[in-house]
PDB file of N, CA and C in Angstrom:
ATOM      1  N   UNK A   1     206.146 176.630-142.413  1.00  0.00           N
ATOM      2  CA  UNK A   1     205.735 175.432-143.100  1.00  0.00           C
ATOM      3  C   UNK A   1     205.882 175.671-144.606  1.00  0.00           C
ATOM      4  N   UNK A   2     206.230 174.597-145.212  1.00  0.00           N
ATOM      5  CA  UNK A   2     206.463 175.069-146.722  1.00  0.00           C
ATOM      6  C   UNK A   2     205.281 174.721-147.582  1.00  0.00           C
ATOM      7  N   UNK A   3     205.807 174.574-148.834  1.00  0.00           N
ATOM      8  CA  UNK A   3     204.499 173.943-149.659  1.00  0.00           C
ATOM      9  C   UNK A   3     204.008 172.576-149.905  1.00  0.00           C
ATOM     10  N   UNK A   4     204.910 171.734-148.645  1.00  0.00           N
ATOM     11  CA  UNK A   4     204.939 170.458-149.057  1.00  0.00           C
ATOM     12  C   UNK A   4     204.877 169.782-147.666  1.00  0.00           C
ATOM     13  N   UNK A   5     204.003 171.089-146.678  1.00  0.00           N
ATOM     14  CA  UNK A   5     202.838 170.656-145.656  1.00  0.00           C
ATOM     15  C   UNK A   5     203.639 170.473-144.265  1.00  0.00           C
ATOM     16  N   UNK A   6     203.450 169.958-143.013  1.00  0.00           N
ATOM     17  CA  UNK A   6     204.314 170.021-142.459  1.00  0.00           C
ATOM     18  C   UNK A   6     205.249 168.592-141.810  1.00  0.00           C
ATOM     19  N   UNK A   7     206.395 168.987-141.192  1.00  0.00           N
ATOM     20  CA  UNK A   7     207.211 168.099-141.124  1.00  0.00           C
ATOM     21  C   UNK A   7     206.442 166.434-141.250  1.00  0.00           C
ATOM     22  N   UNK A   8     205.424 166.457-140.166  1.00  0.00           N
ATOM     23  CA  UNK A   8     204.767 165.214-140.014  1.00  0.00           C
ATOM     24  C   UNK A   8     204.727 164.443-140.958  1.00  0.00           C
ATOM     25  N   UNK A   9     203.537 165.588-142.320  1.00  0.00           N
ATOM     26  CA  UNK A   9     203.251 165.448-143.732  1.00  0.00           C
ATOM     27  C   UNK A   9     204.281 164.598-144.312  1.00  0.00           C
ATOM     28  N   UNK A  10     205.059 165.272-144.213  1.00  0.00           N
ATOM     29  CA  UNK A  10     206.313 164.749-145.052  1.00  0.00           C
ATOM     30  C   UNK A  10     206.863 163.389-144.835  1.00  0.00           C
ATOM     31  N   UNK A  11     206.934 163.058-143.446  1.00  0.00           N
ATOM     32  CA  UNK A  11     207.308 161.972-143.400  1.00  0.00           C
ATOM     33  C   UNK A  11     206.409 160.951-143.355  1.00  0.00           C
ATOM     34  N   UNK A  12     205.371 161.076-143.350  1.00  0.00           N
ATOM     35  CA  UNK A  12     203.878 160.063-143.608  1.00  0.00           C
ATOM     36  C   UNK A  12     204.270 159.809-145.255  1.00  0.00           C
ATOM     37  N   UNK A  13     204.604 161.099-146.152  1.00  0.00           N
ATOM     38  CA  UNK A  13     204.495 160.466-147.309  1.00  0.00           C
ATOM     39  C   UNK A  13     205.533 159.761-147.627  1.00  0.00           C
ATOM     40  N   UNK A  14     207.419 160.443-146.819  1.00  0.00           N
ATOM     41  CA  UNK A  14     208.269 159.189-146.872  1.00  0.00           C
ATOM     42  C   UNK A  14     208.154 157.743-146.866  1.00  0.00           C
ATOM     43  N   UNK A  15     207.409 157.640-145.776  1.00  0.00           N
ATOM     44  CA  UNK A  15     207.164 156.086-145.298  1.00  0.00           C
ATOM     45  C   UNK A  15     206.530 155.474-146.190  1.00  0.00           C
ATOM     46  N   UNK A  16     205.100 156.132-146.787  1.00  0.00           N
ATOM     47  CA  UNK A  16     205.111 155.527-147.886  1.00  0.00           C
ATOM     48  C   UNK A  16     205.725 155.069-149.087  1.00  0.00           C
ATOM     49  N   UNK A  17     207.052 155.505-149.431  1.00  0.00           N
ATOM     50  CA  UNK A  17     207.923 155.606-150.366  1.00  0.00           C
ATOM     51  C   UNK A  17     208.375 154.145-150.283  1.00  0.00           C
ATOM     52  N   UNK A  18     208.679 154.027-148.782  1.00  0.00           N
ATOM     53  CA  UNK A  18     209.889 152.706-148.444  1.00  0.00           C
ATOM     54  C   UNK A  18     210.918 152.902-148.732  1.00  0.00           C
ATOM     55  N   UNK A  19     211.674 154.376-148.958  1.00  0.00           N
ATOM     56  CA  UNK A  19     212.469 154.997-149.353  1.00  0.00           C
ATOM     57  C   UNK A  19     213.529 155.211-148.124  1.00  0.00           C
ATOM     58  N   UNK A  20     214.781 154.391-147.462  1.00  0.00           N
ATOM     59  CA  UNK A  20     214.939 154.347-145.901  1.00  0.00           C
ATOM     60  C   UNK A  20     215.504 156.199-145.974  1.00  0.00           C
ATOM     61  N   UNK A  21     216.770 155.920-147.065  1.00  0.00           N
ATOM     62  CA  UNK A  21     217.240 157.614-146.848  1.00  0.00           C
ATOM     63  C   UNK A  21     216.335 158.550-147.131  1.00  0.00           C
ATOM     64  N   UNK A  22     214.834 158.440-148.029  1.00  0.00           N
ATOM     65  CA  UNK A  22     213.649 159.537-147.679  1.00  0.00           C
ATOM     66  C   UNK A  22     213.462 159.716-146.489  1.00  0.00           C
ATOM     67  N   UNK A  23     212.942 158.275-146.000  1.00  0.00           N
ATOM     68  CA  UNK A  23     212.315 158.749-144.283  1.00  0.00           C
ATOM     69  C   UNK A  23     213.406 159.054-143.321  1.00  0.00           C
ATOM     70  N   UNK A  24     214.472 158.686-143.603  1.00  0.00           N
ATOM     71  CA  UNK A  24     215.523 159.443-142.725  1.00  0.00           C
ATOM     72  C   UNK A  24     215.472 160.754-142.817  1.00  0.00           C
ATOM     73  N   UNK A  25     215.378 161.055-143.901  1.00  0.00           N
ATOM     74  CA  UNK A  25     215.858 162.731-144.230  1.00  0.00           C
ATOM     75  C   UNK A  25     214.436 163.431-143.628  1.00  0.00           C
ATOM     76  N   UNK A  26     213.231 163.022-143.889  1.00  0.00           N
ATOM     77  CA  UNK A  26     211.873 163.489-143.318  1.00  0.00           C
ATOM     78  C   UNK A  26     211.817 163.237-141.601  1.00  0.00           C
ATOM     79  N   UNK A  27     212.221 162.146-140.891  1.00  0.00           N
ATOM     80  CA  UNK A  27     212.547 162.183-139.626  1.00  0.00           C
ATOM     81  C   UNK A  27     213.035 163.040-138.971  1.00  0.00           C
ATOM     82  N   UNK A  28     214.512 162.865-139.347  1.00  0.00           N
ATOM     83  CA  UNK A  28     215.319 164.151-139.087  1.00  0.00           C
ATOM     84  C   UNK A  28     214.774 165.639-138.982  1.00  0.00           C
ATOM     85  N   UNK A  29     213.345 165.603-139.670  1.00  0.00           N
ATOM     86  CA  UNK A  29     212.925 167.267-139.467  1.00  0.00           C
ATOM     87  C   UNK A  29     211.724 167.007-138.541  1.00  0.00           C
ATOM     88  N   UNK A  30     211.015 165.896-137.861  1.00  0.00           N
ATOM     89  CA  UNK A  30     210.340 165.660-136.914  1.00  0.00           C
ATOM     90  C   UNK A  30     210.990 166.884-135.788  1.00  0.00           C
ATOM     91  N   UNK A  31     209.992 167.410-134.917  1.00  0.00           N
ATOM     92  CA  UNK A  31     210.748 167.753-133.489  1.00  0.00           C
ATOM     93  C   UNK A  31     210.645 166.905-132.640  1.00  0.00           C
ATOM     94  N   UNK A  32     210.222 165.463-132.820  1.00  0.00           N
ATOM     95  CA  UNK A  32     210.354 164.424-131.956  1.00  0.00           C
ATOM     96  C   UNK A  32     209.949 163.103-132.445  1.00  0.00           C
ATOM     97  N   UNK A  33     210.804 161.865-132.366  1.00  0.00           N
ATOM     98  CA  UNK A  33     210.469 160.995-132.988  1.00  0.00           C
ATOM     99  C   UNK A  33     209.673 159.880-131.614  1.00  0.00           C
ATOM    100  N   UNK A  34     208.788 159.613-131.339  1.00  0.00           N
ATOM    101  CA  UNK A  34     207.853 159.173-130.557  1.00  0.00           C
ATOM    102  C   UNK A  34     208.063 157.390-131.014  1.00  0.00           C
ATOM    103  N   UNK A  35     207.594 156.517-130.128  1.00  0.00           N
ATOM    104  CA  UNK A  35     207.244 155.291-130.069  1.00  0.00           C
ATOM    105  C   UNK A  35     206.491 154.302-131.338  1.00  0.00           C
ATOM    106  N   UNK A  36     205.855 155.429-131.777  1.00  0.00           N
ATOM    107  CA  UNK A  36     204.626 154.989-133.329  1.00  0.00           C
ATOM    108  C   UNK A  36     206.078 155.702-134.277  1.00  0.00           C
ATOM    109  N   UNK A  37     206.241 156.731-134.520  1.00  0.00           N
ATOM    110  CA  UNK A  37     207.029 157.022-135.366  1.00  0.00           C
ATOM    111  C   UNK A  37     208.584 155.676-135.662  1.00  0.00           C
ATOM    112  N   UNK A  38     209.016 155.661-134.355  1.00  0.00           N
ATOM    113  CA  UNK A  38     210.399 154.520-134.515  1.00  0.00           C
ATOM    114  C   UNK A  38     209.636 153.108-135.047  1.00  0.00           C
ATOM    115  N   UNK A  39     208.215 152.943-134.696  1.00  0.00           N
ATOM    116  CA  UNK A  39     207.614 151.633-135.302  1.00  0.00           C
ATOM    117  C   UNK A  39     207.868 151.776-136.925  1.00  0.00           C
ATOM    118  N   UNK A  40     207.730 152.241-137.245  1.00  0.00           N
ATOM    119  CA  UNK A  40     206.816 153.154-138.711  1.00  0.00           C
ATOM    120  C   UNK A  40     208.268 152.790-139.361  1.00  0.00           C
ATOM    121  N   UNK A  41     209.428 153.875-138.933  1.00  0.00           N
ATOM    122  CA  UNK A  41     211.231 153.177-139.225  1.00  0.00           C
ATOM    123  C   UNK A  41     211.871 152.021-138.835  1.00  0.00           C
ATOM    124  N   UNK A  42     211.079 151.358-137.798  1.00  0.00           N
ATOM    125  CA  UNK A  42     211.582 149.648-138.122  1.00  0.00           C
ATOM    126  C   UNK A  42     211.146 149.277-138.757  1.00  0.00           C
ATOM    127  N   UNK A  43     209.907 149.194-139.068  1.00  0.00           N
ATOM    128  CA  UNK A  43     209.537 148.399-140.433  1.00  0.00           C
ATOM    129  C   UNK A  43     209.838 148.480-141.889  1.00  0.00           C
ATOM    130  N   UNK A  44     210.804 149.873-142.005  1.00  0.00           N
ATOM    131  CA  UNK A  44     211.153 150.369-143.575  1.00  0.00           C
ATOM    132  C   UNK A  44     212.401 150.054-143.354  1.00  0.00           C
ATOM    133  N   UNK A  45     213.279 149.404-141.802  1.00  0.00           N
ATOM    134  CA  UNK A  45     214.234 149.243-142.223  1.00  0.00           C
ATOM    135  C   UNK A  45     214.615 147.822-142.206  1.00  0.00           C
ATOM    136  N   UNK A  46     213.527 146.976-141.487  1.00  0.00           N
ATOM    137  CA  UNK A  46     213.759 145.458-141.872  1.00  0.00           C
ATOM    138  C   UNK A  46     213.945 145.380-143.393  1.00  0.00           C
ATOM    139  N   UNK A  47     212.374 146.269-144.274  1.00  0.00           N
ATOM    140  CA  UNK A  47     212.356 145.934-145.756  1.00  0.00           C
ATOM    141  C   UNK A  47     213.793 146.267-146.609  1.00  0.00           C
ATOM    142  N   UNK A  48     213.858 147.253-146.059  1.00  0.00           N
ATOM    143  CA  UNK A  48     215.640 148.000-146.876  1.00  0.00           C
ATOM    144  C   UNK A  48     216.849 147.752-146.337  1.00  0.00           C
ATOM    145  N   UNK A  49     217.122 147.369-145.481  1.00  0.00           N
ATOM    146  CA  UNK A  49     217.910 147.414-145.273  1.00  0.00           C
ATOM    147  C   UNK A  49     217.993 145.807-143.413  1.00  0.00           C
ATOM    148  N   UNK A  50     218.004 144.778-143.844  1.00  0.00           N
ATOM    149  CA  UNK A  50     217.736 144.097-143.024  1.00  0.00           C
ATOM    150  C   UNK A  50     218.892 143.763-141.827  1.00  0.00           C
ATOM    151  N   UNK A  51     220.148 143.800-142.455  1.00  0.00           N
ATOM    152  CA  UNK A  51     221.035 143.492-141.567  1.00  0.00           C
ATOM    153  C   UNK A  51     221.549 144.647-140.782  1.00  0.00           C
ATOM    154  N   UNK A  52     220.738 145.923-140.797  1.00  0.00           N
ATOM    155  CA  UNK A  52     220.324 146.908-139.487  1.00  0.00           C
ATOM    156  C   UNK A  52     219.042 146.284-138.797  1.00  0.00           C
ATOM    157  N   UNK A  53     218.357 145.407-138.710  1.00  0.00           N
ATOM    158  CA  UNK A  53     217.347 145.678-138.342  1.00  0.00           C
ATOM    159  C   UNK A  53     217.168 145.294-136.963  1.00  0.00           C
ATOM    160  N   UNK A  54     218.440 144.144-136.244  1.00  0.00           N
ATOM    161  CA  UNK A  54     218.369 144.049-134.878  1.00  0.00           C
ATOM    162  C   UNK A  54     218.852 145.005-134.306  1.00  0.00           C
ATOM    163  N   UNK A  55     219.683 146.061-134.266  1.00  0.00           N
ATOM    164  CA  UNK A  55     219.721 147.037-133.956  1.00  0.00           C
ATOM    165  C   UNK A  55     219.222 147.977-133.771  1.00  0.00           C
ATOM    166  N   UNK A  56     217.961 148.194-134.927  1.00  0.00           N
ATOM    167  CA  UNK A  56     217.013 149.430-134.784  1.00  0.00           C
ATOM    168  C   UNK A  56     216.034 148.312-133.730  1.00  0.00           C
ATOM    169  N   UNK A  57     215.739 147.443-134.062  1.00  0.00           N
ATOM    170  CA  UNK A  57     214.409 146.705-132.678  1.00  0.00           C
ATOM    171  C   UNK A  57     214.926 146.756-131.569  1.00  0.00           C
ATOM    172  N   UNK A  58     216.197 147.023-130.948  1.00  0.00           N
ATOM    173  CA  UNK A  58     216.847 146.996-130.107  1.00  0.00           C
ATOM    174  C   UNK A  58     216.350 148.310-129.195  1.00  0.00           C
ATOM    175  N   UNK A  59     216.797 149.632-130.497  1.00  0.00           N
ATOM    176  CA  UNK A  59     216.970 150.529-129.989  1.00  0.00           C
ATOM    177  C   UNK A  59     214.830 151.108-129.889  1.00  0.00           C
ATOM    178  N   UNK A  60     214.539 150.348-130.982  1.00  0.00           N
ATOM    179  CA  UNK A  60     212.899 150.263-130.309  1.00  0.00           C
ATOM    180  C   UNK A  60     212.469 150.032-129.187  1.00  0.00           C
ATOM    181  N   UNK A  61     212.754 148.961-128.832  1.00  0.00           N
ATOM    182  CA  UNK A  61     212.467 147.865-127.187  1.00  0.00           C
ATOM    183  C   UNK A  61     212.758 148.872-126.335  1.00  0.00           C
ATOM    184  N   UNK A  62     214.166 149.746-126.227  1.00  0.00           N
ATOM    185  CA  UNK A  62     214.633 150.533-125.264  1.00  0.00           C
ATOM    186  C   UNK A  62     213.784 151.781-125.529  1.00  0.00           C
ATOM    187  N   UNK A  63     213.366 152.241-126.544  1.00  0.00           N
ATOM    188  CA  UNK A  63     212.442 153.913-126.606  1.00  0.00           C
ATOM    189  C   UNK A  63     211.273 153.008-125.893  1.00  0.00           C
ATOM    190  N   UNK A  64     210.495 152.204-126.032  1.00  0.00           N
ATOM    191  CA  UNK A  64     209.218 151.859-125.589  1.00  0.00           C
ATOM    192  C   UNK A  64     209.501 151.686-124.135  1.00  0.00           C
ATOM    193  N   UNK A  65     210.637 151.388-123.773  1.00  0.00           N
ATOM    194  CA  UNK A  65     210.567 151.375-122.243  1.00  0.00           C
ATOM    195  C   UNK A  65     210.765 152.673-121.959  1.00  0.00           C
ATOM    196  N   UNK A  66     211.667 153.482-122.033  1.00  0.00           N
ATOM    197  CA  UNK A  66     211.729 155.037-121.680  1.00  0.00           C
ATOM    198  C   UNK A  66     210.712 155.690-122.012  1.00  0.00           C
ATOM    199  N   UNK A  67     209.863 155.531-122.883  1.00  0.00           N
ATOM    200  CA  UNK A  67     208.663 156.188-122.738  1.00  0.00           C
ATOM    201  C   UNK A  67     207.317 155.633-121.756  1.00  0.00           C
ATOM    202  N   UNK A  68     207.118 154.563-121.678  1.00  0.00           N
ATOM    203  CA  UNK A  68     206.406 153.846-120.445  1.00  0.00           C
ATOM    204  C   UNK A  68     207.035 153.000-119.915  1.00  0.00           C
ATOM    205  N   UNK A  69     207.436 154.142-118.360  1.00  0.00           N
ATOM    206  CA  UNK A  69     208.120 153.409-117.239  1.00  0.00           C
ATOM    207  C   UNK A  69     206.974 152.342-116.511  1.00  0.00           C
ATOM    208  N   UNK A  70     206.003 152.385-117.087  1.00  0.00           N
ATOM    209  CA  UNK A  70     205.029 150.967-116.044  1.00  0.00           C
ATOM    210  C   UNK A  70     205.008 150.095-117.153  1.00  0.00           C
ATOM    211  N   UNK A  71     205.320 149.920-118.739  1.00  0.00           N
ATOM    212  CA  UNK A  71     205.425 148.723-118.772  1.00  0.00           C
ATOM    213  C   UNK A  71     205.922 147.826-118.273  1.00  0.00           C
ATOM    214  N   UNK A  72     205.320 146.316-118.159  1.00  0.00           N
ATOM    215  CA  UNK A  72     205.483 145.169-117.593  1.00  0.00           C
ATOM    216  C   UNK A  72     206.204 144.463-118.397  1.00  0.00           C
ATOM    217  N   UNK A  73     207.384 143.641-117.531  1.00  0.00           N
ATOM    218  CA  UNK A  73     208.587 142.763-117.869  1.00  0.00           C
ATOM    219  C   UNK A  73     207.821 142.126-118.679  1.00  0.00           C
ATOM    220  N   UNK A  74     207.083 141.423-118.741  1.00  0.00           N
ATOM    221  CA  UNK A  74     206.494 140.094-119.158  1.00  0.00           C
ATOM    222  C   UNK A  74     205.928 140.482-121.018  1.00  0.00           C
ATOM    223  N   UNK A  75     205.516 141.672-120.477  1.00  0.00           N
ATOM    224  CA  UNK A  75     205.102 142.535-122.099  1.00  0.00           C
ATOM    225  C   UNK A  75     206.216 142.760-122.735  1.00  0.00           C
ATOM    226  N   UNK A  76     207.326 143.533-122.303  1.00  0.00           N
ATOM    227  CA  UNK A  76     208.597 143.446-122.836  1.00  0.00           C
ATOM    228  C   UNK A  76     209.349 142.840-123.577  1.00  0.00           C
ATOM    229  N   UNK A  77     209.125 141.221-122.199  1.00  0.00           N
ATOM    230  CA  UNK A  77     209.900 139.858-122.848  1.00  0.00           C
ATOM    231  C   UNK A  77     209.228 139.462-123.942  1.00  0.00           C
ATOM    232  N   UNK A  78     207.659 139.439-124.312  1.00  0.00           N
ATOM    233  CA  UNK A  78     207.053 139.216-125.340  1.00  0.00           C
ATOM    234  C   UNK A  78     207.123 140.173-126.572  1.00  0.00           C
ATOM    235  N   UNK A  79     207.559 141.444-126.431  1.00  0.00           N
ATOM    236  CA  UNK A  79     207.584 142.322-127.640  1.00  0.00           C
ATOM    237  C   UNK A  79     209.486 141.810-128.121  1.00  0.00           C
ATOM    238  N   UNK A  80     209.889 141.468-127.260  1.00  0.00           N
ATOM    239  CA  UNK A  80     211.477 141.044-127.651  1.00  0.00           C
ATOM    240  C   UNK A  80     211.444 139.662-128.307  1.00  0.00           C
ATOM    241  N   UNK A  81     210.553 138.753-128.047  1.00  0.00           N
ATOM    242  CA  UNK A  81     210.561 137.388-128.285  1.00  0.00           C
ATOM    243  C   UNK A  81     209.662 137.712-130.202  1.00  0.00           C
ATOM    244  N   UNK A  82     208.766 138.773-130.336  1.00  0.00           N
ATOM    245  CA  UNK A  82     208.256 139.357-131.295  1.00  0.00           C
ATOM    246  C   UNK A  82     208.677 139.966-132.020  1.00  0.00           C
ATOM    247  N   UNK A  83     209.966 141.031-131.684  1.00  0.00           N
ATOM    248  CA  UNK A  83     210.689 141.001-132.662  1.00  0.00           C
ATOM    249  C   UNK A  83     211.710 140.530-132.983  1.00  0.00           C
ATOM    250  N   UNK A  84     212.036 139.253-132.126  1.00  0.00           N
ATOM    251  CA  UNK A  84     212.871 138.622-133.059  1.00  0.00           C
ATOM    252  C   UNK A  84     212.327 137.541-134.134  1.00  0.00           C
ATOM    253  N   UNK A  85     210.885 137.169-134.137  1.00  0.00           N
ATOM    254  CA  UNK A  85     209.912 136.570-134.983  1.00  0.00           C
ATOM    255  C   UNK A  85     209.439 137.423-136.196  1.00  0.00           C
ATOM    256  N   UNK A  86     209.614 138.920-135.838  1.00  0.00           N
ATOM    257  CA  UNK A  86     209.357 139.524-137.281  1.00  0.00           C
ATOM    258  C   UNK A  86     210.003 139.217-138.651  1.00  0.00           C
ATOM    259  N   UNK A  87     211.461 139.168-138.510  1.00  0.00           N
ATOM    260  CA  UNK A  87     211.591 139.013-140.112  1.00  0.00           C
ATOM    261  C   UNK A  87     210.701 137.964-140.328  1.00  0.00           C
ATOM    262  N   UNK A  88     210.996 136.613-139.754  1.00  0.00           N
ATOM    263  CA  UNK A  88     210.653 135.580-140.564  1.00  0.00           C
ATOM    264  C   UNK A  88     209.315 135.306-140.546  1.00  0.00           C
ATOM    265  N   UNK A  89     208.107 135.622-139.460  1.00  0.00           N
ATOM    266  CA  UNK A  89     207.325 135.357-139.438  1.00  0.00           C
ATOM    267  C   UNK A  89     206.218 136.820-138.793  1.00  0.00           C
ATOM    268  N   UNK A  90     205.936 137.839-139.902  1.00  0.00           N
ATOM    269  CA  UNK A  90     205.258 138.855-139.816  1.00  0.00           C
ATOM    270  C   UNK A  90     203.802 138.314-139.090  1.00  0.00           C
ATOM    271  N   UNK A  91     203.044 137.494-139.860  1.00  0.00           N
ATOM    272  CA  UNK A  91     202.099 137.175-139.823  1.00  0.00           C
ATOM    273  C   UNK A  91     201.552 137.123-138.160  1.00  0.00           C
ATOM    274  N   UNK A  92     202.608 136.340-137.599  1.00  0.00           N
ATOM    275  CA  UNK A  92     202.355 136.021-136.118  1.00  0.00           C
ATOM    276  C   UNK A  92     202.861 137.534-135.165  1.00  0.00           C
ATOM    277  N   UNK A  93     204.109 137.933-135.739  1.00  0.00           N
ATOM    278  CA  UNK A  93     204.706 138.968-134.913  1.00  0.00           C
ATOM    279  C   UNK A  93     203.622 139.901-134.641  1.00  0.00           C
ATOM    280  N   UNK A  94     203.576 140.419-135.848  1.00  0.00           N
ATOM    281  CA  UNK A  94     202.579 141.965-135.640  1.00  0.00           C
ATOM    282  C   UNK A  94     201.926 142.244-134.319  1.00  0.00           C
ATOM    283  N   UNK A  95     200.614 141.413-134.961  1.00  0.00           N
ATOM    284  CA  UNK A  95     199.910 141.297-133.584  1.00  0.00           C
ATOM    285  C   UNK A  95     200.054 141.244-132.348  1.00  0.00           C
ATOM    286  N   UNK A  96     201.289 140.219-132.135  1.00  0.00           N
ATOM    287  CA  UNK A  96     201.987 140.225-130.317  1.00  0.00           C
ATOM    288  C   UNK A  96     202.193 141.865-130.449  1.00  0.00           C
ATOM    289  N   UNK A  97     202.881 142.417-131.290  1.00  0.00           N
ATOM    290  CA  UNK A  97     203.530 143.819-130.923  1.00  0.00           C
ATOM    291  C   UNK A  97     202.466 144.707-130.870  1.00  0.00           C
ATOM    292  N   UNK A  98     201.401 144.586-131.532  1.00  0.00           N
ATOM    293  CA  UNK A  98     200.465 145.625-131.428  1.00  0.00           C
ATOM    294  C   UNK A  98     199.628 145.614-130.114  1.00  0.00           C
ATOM    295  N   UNK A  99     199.835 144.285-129.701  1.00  0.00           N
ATOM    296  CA  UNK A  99     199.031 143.954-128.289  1.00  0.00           C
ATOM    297  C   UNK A  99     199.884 144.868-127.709  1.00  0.00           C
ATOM    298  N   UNK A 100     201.162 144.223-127.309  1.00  0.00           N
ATOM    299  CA  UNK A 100     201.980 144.979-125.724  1.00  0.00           C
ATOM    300  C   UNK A 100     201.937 146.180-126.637  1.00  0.00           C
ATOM    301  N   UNK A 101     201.983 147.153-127.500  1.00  0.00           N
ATOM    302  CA  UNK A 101     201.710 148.372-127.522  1.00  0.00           C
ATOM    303  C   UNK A 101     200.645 148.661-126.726  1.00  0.00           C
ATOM    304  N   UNK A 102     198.981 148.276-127.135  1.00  0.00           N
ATOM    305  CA  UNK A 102     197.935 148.755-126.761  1.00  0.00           C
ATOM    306  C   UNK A 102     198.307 148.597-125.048  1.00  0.00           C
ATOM    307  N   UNK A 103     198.678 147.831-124.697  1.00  0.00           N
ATOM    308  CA  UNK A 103     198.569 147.387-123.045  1.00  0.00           C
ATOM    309  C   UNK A 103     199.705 148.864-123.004  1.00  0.00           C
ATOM    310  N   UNK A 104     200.446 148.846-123.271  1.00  0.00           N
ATOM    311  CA  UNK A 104     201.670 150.259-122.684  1.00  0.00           C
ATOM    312  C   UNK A 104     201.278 151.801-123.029  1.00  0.00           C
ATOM    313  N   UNK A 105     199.682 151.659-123.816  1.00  0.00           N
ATOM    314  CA  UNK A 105     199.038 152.761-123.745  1.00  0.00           C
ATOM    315  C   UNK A 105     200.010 153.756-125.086  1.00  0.00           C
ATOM    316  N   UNK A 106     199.771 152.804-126.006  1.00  0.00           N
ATOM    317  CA  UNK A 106     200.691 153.341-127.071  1.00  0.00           C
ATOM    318  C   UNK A 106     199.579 152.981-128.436  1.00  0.00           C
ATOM    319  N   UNK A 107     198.416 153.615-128.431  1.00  0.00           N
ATOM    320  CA  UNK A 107     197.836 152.907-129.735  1.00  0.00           C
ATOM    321  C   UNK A 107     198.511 153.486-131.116  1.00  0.00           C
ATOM    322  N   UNK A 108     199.123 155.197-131.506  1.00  0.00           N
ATOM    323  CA  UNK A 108     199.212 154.909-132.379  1.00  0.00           C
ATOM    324  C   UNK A 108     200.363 153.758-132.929  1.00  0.00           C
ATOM    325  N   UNK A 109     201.392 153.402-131.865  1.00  0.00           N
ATOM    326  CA  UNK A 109     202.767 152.456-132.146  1.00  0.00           C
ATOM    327  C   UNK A 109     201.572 151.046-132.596  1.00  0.00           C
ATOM    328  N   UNK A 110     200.685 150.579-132.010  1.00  0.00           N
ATOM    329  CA  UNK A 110     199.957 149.513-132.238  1.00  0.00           C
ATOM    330  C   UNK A 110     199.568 149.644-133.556  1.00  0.00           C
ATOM    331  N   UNK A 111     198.558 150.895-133.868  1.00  0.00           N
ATOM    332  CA  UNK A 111     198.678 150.380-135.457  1.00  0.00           C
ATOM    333  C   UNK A 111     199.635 150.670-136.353  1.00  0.00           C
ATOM    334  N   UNK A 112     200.464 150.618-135.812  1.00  0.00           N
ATOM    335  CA  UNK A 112     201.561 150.524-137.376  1.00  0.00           C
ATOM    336  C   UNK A 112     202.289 148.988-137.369  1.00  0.00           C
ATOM    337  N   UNK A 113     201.514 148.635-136.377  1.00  0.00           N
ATOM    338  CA  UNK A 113     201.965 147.472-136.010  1.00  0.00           C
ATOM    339  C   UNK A 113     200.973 146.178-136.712  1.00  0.00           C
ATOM    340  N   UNK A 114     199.313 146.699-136.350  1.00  0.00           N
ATOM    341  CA  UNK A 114     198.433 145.761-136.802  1.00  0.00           C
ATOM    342  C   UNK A 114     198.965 145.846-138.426  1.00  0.00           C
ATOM    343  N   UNK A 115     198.254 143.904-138.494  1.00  0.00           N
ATOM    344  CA  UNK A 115     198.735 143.717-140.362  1.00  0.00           C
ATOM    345  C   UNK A 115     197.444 144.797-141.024  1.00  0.00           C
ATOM    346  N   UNK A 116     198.197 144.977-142.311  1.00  0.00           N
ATOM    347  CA  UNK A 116     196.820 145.097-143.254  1.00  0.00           C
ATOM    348  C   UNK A 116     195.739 144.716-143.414  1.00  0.00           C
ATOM    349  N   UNK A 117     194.737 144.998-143.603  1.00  0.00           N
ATOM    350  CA  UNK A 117     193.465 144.049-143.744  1.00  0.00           C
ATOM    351  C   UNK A 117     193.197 143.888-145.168  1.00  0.00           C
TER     352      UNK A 117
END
């Protein structure tokens, strides 16, 4: 571990940056990028970089299913119908997504999902 804490560290403080090639470069030293973590990089890459961003929700939708094989279609169809409501309408999205997180037994992906307070 260096002096600048460990991999995790690092990319917690990327994300804060909103910096996409920071948190790329801090990802990249993850030993695993998990369900909350790919949340955490869709949302820095709607802000930076938007016309990736159906692609990375894409490739979200598909990690959240490979990681919980019992989520339900119906949660699915609603986290898909949610993010395609994110750019334009955060306000409403979030929440749907933080729900079918909590239901797929994914809280930390949920809060990176709940809005700010």
């Amino acid at each position: 571990m260096t002096s600048q804490g460990s991999p995790y560290a690092r990319f917690q403080r990327a994300l804060a940056t909103g910096n996409l090639n920071v948190v790329r470069a801090a990802a990249a030293e993850l030993p695993r990028i998990g369900v909350a973590e790919a949340a955490s990089i869709l949302l820095v890459i709607l802000r930076a970089e938007p016309h990736q961003y159906e692609r990375a929700a894409v490739r979200w939708l598909g990690r959240l299913c490979l990681e919980r094989k019992r989520v339900a279609l119906a949660d699915l169809s609603r986290a898909a119908a949610a993010l395609v409501a994110l750019p334009e309408r955060p306000e409403a999205a979030r929440p749907l997504l933080a729900e079918v997180c909590s239901r797929a037994g994914q809280e930390q992906a949920a809060a990176v999902f709940r809005p700010p307070e």
